[in-house]
Protein backbone atom coordinates (compact mmCIF):
# COMPACT_ATOMS: atom_id res chain seq x y z
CA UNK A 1 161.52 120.73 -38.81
CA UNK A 2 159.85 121.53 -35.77
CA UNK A 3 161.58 121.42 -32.30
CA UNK A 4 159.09 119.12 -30.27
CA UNK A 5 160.58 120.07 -27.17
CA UNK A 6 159.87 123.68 -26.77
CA UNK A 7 156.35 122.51 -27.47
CA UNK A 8 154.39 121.71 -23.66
CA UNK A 9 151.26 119.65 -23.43
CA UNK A 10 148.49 120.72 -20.94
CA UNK A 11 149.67 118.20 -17.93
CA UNK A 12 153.71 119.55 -18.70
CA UNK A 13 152.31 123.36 -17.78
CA UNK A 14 152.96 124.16 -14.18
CA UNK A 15 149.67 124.41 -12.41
CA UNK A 16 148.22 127.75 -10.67
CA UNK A 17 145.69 127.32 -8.06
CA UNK A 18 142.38 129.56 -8.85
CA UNK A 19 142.32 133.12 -7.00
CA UNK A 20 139.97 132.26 -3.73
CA UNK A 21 140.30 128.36 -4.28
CA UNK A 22 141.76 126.33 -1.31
CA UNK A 23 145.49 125.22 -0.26
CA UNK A 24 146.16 122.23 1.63
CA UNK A 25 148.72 123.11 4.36
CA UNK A 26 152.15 120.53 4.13
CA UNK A 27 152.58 118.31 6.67
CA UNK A 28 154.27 119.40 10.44
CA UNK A 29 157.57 118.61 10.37
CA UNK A 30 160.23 118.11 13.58
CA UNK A 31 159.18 116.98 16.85
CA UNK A 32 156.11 118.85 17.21
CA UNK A 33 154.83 116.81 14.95
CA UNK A 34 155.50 113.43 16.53
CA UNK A 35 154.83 115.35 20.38
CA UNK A 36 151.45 115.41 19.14
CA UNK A 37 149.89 111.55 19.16
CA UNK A 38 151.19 111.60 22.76
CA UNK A 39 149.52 114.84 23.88
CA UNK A 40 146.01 113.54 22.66
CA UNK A 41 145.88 110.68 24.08
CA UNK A 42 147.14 111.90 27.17
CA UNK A 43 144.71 114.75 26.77
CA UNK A 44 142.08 112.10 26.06
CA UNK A 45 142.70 109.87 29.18
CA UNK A 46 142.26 113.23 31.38
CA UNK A 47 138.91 114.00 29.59
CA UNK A 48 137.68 110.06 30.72
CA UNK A 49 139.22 110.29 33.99
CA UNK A 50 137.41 113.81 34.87
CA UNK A 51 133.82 112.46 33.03
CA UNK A 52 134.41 109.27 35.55
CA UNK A 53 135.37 110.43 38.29
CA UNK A 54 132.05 112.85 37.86
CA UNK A 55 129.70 110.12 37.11
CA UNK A 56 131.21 108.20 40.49
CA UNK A 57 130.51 111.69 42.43
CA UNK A 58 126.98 112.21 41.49
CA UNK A 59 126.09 108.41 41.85
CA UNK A 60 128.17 108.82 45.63
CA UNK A 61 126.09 111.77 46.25
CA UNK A 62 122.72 110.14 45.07
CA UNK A 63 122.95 106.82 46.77
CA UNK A 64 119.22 105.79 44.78
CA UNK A 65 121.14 104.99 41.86
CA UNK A 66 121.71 101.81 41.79
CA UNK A 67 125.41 100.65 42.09
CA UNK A 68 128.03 104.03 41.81
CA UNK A 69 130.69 102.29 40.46
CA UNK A 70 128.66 100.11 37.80
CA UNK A 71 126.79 103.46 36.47
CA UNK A 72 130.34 104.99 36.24
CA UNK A 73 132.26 102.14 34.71
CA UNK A 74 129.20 102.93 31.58
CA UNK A 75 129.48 106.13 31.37
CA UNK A 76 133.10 105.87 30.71
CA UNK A 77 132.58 103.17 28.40
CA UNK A 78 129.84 104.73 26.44
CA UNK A 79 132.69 107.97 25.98
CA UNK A 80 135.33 105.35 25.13
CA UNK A 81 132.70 103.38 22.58
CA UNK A 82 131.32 106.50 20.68
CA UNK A 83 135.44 107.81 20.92
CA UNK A 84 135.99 104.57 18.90
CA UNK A 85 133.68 105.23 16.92
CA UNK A 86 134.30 108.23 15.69
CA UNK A 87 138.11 107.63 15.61
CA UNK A 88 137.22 104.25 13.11
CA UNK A 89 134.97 106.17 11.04
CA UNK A 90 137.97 109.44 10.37
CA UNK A 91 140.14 106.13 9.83
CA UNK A 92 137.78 105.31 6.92
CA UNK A 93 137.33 107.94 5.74
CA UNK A 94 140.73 109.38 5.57
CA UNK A 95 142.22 106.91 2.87
């Protein structure tokens, strides 16, 4: 008789990760980890607010453009479209 348990099949065997080959890091645990939603977005809002408040000086300071507020209400809504964007697509992409 043979003992069928000391015997392992090839998914059983622990597996070793190739020299050189890469590791995904685990997850950030504690609250770090859930400090960090609220820091981008807050660091996001500053980026749009200093990008608007730009676009309103130059159009203030270069009365040909047309209407400053108007230009600077798009520019801030092209940053918040493409932002959108890009956030939907990692969204995608990520599951």
């Amino acid at each position: 008789m043979t003992n069928s348990s000391s015997t392992q099949t090839p998914s059983a065997q622990p597996q070793t990760p190739a020299p050189g080959s890469l590791q995904p890091y685990p997850a950030p645990a504690g609250p770090a980890a859930a400090a960090l939603l609220p820091l981008l977005i807050l660091l996001f809002i500053l980026v749009v607010l200093v990008i608007g408040a730009g676009l309103l000086y130059v159009t203030i300071a270069h009365p040909t453009l047309a209407t400053p507020l108007t230009v600077a209400v798009a520019g801030v809504t092209l940053v918040v479209t493409i932002a959108g964007v890009i956030a939907a697509f990692l969204a995608i992409t990520r599951r």
